[in-house]
Protein backbone atom coordinates (compact mmCIF):
# COMPACT_ATOMS: atom_id res chain seq x y z
CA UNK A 1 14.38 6.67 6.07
CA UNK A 2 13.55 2.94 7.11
CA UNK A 3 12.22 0.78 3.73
CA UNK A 4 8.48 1.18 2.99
CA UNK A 5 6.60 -1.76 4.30
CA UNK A 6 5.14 -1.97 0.45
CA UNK A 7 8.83 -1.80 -0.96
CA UNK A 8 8.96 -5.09 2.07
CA UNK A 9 6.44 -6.71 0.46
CA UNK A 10 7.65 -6.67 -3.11
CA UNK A 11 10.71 -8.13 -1.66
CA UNK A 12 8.90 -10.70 0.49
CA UNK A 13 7.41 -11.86 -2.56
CA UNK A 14 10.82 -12.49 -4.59
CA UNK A 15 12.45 -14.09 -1.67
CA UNK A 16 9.30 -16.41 -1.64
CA UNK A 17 9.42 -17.44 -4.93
CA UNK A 18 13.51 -17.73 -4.99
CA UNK A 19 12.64 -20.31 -1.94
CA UNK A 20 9.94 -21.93 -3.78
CA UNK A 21 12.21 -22.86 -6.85
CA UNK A 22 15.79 -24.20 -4.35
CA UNK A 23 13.59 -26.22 -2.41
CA UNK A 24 12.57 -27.93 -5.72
CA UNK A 25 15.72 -27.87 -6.92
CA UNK A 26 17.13 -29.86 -3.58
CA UNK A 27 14.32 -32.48 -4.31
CA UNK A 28 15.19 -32.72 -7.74
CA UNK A 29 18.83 -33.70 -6.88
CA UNK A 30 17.20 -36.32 -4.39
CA UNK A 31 15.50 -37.92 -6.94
CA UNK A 32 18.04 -37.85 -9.68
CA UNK A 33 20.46 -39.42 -6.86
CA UNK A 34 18.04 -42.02 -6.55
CA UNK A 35 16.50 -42.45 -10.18
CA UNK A 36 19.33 -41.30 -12.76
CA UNK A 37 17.01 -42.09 -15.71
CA UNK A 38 14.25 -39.38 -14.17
CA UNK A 39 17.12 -37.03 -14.79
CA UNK A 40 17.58 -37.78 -18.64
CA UNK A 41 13.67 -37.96 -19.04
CA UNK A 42 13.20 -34.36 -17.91
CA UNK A 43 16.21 -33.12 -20.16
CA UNK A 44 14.81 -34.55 -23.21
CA UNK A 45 10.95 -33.12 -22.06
CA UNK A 46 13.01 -29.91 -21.50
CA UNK A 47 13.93 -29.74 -25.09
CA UNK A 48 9.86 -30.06 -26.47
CA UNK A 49 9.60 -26.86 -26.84
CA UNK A 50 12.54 -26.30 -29.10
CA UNK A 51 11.60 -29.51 -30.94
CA UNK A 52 8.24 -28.34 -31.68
CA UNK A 53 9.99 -24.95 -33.44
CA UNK A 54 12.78 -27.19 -35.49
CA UNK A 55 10.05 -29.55 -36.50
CA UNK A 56 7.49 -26.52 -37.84
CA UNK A 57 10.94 -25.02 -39.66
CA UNK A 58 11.19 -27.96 -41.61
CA UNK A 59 8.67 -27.68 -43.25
CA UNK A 60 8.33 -31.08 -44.08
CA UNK A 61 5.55 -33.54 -42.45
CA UNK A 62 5.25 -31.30 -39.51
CA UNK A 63 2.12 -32.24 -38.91
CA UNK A 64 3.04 -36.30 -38.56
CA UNK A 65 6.32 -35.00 -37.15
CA UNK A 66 4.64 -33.00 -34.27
CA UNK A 67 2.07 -36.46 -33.75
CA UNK A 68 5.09 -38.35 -32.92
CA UNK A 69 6.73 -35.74 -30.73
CA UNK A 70 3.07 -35.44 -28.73
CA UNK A 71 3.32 -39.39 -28.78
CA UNK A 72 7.02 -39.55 -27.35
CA UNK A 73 6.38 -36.56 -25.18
CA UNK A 74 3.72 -38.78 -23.32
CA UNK A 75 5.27 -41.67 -22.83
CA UNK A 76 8.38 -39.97 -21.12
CA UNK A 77 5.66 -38.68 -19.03
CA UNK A 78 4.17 -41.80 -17.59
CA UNK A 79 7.34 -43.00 -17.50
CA UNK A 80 8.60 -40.79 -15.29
CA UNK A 81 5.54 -41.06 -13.27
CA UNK A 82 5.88 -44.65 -12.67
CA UNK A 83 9.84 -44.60 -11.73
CA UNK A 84 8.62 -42.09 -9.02
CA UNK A 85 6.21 -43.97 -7.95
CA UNK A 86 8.35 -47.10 -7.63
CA UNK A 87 10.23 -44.65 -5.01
CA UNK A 88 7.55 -43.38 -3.65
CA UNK A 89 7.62 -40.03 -4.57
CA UNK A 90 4.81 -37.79 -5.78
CA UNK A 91 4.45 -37.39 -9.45
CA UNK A 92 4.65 -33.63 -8.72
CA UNK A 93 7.75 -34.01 -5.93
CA UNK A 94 10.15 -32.21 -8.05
CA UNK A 95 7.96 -29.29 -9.14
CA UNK A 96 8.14 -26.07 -7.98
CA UNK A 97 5.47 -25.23 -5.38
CA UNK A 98 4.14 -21.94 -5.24
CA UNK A 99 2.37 -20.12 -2.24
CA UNK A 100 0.11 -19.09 -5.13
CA UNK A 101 -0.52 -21.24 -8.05
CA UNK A 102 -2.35 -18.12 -10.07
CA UNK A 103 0.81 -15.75 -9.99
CA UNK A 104 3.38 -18.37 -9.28
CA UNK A 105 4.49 -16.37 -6.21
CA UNK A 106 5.38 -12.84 -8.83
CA UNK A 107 2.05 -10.56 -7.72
CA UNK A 108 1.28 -10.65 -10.96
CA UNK A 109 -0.84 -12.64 -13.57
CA UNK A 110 0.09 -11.79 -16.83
CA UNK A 111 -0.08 -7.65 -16.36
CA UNK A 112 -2.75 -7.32 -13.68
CA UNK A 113 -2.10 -7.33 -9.93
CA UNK A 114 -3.10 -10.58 -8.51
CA UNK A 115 -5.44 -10.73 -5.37
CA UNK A 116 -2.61 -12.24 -3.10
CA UNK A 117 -0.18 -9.38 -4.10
CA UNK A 118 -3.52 -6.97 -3.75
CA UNK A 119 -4.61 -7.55 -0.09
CA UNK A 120 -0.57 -7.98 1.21
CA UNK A 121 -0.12 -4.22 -0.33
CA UNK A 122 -3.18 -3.04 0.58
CA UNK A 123 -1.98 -3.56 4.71
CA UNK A 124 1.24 -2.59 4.15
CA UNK A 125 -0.11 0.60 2.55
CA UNK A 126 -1.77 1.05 5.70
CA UNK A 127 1.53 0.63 7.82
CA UNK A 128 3.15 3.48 5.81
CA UNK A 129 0.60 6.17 5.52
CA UNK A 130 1.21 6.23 9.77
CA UNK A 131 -2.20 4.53 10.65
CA UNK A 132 -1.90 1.34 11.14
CA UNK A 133 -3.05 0.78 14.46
CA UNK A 134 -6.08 3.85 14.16
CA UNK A 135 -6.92 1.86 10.89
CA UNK A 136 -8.01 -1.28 13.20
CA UNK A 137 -10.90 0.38 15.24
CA UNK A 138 -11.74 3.49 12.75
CA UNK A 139 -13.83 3.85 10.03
CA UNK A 140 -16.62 5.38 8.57
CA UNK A 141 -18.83 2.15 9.36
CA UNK A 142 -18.10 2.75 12.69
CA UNK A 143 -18.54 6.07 13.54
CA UNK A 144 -21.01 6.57 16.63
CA UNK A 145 -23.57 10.07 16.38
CA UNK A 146 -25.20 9.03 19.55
CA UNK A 147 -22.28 11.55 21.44
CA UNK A 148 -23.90 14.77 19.39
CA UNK A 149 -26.68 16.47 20.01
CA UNK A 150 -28.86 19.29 18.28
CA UNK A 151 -26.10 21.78 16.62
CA UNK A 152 -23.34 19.88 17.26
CA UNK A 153 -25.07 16.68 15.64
CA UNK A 154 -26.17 19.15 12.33
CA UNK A 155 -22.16 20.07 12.15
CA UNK A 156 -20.65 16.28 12.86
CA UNK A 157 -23.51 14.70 9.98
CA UNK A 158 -22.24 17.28 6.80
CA UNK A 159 -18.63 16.61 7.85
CA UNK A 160 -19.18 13.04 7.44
CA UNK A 161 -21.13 13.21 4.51
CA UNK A 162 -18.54 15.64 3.15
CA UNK A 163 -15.47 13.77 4.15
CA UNK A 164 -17.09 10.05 3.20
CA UNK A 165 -17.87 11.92 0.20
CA UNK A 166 -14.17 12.94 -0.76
CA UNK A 167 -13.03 9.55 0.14
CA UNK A 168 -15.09 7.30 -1.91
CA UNK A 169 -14.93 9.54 -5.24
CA UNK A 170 -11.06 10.31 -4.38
CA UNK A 171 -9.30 11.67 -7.98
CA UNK A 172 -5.79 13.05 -7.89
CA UNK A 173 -6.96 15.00 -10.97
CA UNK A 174 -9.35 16.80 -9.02
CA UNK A 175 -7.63 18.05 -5.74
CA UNK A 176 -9.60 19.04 -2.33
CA UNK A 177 -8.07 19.81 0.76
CA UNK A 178 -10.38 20.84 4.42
CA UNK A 179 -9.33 22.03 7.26
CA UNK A 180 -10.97 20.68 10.24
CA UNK A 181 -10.80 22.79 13.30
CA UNK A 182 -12.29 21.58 17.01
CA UNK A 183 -11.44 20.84 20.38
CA UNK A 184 -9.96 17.33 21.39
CA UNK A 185 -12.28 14.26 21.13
CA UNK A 186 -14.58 15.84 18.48
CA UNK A 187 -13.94 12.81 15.60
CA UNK A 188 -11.35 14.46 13.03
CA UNK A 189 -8.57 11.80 13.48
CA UNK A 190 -11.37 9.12 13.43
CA UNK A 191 -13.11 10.87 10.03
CA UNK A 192 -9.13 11.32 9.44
CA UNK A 193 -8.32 8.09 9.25
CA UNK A 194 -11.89 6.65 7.77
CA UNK A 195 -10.72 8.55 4.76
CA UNK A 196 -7.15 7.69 4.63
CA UNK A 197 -8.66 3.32 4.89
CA UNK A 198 -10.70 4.55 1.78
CA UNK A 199 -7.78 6.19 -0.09
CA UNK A 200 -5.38 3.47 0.23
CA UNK A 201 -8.00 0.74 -0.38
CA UNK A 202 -8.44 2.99 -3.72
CA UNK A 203 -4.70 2.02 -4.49
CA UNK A 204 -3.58 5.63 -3.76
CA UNK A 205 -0.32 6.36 -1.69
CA UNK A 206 -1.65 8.54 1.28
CA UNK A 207 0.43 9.37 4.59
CA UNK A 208 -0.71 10.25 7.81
CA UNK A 209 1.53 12.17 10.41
CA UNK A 210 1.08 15.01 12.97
CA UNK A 211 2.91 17.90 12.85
CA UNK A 212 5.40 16.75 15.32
CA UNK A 213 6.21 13.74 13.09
CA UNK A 214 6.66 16.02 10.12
CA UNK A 215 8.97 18.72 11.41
CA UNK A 216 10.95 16.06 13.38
CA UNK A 217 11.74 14.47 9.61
CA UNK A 218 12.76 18.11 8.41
CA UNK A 219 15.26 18.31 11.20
CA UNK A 220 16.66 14.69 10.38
CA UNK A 221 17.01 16.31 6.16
CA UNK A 222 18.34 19.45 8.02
CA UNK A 223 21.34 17.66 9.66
CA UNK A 224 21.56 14.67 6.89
CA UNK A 225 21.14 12.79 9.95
CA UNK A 226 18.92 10.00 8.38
CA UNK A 227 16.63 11.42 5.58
CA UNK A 228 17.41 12.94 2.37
CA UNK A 229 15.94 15.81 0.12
CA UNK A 230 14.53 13.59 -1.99
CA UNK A 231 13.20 10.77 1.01
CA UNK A 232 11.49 13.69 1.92
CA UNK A 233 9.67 14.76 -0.72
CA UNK A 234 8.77 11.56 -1.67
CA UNK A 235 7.14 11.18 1.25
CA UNK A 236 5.22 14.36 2.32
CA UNK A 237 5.31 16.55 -1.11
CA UNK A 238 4.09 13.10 -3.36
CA UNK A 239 1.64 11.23 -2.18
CA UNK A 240 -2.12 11.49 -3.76
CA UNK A 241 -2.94 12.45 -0.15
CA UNK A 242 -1.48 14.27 3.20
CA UNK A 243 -2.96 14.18 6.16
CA UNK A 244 -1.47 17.02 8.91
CA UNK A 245 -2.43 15.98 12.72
CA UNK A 246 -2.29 18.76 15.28
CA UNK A 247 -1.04 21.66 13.27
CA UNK A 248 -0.31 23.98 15.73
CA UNK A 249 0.80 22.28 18.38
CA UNK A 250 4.19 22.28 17.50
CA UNK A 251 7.24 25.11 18.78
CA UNK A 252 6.88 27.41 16.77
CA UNK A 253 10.29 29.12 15.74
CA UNK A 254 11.76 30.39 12.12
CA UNK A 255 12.62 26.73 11.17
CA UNK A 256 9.28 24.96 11.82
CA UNK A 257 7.26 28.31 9.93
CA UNK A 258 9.71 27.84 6.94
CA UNK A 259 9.03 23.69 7.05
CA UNK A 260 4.65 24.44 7.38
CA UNK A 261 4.83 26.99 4.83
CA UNK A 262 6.72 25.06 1.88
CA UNK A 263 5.16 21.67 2.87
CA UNK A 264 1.24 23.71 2.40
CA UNK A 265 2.33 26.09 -0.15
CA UNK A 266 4.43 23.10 -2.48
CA UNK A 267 1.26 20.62 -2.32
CA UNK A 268 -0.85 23.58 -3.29
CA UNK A 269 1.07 24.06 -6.15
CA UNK A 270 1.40 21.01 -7.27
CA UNK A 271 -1.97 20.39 -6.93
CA UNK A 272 -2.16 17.65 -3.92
CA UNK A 273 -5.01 17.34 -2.38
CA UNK A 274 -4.45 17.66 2.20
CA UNK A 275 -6.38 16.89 4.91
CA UNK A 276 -5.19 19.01 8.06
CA UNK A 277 -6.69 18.73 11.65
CA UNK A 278 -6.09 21.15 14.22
CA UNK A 279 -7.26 21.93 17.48
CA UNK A 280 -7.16 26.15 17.34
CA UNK A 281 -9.74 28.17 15.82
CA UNK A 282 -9.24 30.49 13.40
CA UNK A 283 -8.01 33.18 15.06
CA UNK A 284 -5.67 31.13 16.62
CA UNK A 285 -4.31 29.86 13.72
CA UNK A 286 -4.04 33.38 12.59
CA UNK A 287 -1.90 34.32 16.12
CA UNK A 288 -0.08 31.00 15.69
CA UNK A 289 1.15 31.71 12.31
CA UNK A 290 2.16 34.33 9.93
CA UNK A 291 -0.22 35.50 7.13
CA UNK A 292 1.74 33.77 4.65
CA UNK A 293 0.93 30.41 6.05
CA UNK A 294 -2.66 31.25 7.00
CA UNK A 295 -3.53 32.97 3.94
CA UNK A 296 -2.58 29.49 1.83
CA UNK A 297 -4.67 27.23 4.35
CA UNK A 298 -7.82 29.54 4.22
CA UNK A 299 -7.82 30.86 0.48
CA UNK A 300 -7.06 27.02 -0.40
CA UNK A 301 -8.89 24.23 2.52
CA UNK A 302 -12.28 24.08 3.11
CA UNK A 303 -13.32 24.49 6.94
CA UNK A 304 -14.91 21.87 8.44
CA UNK A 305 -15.99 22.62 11.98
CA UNK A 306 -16.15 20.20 14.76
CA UNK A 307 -18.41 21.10 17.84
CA UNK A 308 -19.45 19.64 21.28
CA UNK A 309 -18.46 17.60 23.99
CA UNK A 310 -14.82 15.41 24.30
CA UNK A 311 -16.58 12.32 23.33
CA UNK A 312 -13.76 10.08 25.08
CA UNK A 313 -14.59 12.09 28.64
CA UNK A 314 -18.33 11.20 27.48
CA UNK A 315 -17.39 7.37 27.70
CA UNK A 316 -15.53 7.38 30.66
CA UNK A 317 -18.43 9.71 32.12
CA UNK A 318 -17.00 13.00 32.89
């Protein structure tokens, strides 16, 4: 399985920072070649720190003792400044400079996530879960009513409140899983993916795939082609959220009903909360698969029903 783009971004950020600190090194060799004495001024700063802890062992006028050090200290300083300057160099030409100045280029500031590291995993979060490009035109803000009407407009308005619902109180302690069944062109990849942009904004690890996607993975496992056991599970059995597109809609033979059943039935267990979209009804789904399968997704999913017209032949006036 290709690297997670999160797992890219963790390493984008060490590479950045490993850059950030050669280039200052290759400046600070281009000043030292020019100004020697800069070189012996910032080995003697270098050494405050462990001056400071000798002096406050001594126990002896430490308080004088760390004066004069503070005095010394100081004086290298402008020192230093003014031989750069007499080269024209910044005063801060040899430091190391950081993309970001809060987190010095680590994600981090002190133990909390900092807002640089935040908003580069919160789009390569997006990448993985499989909706990257849905992500950029769907969303719950977005979502148009004006293509329902009467019954089908009663049905569409408690699956968003529902769904929207779900999404912005999302708690991997408390599990929910819905099944939403309808025709193509209904909304349930756009209410799909409107929860899956909450989820992951939530800092949850959700992935989005259709069924296709899925069972094509399983094979790769099957004949340790490219996936292992354990990419596998990582990825579909794991995450705080699942979303199945076009259940169904796959070939159905003893290999893919083996793959459906354990991927349902092992998130059920383990108490995962799904999301799976399907265009057959229910007695479809009940011709499609055995009652093993079937009795899992309707003992365990709430239905959510999607009615009416194909709203993308509505905009292209059919």
């Amino acid at each position: 399985m290709r690297k997670s783009k999160t797992a890219e971004v963790m390493e984008k950020f060490a590479s950045k920072r490993r850059l950030a600190e050669a280039e200052s090194e290759v400046r600070c060799f281009e000043v030292y070649s020019k100004l020697p004495e800069v070189k012996d001024i910032d080995r003697e700063l270098s050494a405050t720190a462990l001056n400071i802890l000798t002096i406050s062992a001594s126990g002896a006028d430490i308080d004088g003792k760390i004066a004069a050090l503070r005095e010394r200290t100081e004086s290298l300083r402008e020192k230093r400044a003014a031989l750069l300057a007499s080269e024209s160099f910044p005063e801060d030409y040899t430091d190391v400079h950081f993309e970001c100045e809060k987190c010095c280029d680590t994600g981090f500031v002190g133990t909390k996530i900092c807002d640089c590291l935040k908003s580069e995993i919160a789009l390569a979060a997006l990448e993985d879960s499989g909706i990257g490009n849905l992500a950029k035109t769907q969303s719950f803000d977005n979502f148009d009513f004006k293509f329902y009407t009467d019954e089908q407009l009663k049905y569409i308005k408690t699956n968003y409140a529902v769904l929207k619902d779900f999404a912005e109180n999302f708690d991997p302690e408390r599990p929910k899983s819905f099944l939403l069944m309808g025709a193509t062109g209904l909304g349930k990849t756009h209410l799909s993916t409107s929860v899956a942009k909450v989820v992951i904004d939530k800092g949850y690890k959700v992935v989005y795939d259709t069924i296709d996607g899925i069972l094509s993975d399983y094979e790769a496992e099957r004949f340790k082609d490219t996936l292992t056991e354990d990419e596998i599970r990582k990825r579909y059995y794991d995450c705080d959220l699942l979303i199945i597109d076009d259940l169904g809609c796959e070939i159905s033979n003893q290999f893919s009903v083996s793959c459906v059943y354990n991927l349902i039935n092992t998130r059920i267990n383990s108490d995962k909360s799904t999301i799976i979209n399907t265009n057959l009804t229910s007695d479809e789904l009940r011709s499609f698969y055995a009652d093993r399968i079937t009795s899992r997704i309707f003992g365990e999913f709430t239905p959510l029903y999607f009615i009416g017209k194909d709203i993308r032949q509505q905009k292209i006036g059919k």
